[in-house]
PDB file of N, CA and C in Angstrom:
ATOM      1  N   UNK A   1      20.554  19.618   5.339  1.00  0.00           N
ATOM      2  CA  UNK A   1      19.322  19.459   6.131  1.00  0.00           C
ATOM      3  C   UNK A   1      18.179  20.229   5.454  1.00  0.00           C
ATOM      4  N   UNK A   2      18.382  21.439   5.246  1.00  0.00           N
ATOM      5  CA  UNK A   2      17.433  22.422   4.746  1.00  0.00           C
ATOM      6  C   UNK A   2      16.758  21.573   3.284  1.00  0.00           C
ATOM      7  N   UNK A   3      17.717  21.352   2.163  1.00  0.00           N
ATOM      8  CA  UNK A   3      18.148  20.519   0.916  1.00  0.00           C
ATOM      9  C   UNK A   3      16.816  19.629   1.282  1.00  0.00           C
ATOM     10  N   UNK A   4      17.204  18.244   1.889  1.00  0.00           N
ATOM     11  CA  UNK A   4      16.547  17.079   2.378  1.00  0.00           C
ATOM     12  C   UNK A   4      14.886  17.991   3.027  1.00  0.00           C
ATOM     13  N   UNK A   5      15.047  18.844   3.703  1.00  0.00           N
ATOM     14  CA  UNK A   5      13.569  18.946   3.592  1.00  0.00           C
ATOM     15  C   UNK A   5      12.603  19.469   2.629  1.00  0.00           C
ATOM     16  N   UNK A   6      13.262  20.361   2.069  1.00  0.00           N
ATOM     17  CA  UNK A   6      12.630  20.987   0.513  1.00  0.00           C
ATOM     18  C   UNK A   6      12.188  20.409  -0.060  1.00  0.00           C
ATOM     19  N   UNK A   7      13.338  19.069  -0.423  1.00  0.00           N
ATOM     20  CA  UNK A   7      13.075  17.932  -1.552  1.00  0.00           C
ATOM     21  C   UNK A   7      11.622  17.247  -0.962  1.00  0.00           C
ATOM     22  N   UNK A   8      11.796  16.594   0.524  1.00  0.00           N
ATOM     23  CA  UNK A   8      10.411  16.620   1.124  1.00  0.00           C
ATOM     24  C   UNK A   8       9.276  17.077   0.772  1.00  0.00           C
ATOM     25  N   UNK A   9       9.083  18.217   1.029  1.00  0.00           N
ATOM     26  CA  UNK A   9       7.931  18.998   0.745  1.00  0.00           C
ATOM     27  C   UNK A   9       7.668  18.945  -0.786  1.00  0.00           C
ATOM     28  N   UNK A  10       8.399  18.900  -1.559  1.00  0.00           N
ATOM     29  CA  UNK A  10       8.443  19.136  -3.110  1.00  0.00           C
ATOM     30  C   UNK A  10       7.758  17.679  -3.294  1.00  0.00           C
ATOM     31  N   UNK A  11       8.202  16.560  -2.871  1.00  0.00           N
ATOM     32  CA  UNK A  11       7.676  15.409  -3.601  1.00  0.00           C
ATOM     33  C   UNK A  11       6.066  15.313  -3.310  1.00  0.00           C
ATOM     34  N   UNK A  12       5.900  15.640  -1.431  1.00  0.00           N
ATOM     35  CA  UNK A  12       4.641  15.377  -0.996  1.00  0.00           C
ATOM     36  C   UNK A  12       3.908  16.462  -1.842  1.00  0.00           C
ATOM     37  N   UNK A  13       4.244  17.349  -2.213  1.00  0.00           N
ATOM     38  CA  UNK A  13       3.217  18.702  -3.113  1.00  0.00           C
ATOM     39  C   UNK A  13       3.271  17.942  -4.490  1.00  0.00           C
ATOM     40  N   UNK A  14       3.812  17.361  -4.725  1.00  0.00           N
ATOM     41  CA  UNK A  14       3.971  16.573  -6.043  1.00  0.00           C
ATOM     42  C   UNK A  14       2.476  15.581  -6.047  1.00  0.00           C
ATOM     43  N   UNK A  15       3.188  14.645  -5.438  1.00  0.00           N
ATOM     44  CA  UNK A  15       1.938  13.462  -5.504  1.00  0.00           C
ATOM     45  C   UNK A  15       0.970  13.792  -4.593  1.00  0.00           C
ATOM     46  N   UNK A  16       0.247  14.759  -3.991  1.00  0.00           N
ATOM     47  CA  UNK A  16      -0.432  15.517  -3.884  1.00  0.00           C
ATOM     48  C   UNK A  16      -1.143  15.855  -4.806  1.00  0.00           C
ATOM     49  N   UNK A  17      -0.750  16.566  -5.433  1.00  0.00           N
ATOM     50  CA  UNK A  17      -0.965  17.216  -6.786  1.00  0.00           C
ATOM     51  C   UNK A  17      -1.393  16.424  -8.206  1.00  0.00           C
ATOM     52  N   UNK A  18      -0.751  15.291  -7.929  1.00  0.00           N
ATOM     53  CA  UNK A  18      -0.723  14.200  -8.715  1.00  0.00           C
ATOM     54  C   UNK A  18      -2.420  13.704  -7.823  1.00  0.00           C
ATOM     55  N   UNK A  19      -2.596  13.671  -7.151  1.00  0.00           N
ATOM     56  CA  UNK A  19      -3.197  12.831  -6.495  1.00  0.00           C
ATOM     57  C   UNK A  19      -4.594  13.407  -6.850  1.00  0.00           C
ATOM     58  N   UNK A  20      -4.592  14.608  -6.403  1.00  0.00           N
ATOM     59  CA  UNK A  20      -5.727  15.755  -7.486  1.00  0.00           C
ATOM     60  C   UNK A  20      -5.943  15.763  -8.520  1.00  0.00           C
ATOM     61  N   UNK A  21      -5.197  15.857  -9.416  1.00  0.00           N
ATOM     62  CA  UNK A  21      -5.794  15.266 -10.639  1.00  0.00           C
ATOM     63  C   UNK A  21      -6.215  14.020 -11.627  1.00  0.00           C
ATOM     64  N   UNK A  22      -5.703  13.176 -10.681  1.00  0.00           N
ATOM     65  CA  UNK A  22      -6.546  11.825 -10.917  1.00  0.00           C
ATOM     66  C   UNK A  22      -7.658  11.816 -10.274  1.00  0.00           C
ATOM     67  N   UNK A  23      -8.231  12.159  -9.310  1.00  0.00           N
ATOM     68  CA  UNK A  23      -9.425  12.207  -9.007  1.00  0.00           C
ATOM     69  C   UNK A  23     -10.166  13.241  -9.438  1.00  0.00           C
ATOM     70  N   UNK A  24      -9.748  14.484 -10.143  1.00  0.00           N
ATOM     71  CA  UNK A  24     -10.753  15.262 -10.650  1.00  0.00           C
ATOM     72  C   UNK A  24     -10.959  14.655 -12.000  1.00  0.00           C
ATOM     73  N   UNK A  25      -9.954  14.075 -12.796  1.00  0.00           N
ATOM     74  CA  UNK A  25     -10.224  13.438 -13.908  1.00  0.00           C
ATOM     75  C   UNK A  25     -11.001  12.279 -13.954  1.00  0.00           C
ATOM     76  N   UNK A  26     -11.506  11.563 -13.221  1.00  0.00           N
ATOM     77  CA  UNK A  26     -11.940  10.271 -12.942  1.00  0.00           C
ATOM     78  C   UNK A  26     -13.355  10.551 -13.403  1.00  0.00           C
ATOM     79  N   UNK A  27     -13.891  11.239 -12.719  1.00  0.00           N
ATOM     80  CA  UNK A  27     -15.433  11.547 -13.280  1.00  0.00           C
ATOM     81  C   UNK A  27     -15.522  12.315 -14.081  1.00  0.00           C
ATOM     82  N   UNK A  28     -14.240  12.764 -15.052  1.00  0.00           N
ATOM     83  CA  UNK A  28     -14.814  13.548 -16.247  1.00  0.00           C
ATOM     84  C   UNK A  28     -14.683  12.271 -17.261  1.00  0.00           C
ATOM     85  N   UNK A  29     -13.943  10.945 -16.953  1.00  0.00           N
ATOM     86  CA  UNK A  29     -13.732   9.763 -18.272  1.00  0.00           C
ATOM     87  C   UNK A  29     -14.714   9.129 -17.936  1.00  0.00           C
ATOM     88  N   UNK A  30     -15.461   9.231 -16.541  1.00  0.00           N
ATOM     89  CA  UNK A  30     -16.456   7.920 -16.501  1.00  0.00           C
ATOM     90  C   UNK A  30     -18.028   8.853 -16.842  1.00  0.00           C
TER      91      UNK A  30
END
């Protein structure tokens, strides 16, 4: 249970994260 939520949190901080730096990069290529 504990496992399964970690992994949770880990992916959403992931593509999160992911998600941030495509948009801070966006207006540094355009």
């Amino acid at each position: 249970m504990y496992r399964s939520t970690i992994t949770k949190t880990l992916l959403l901080a992931g593509i999160a994260a992911a998600g941030m730096a495509a948009l801070a990069s966006k207006p540094m290529q355009s």
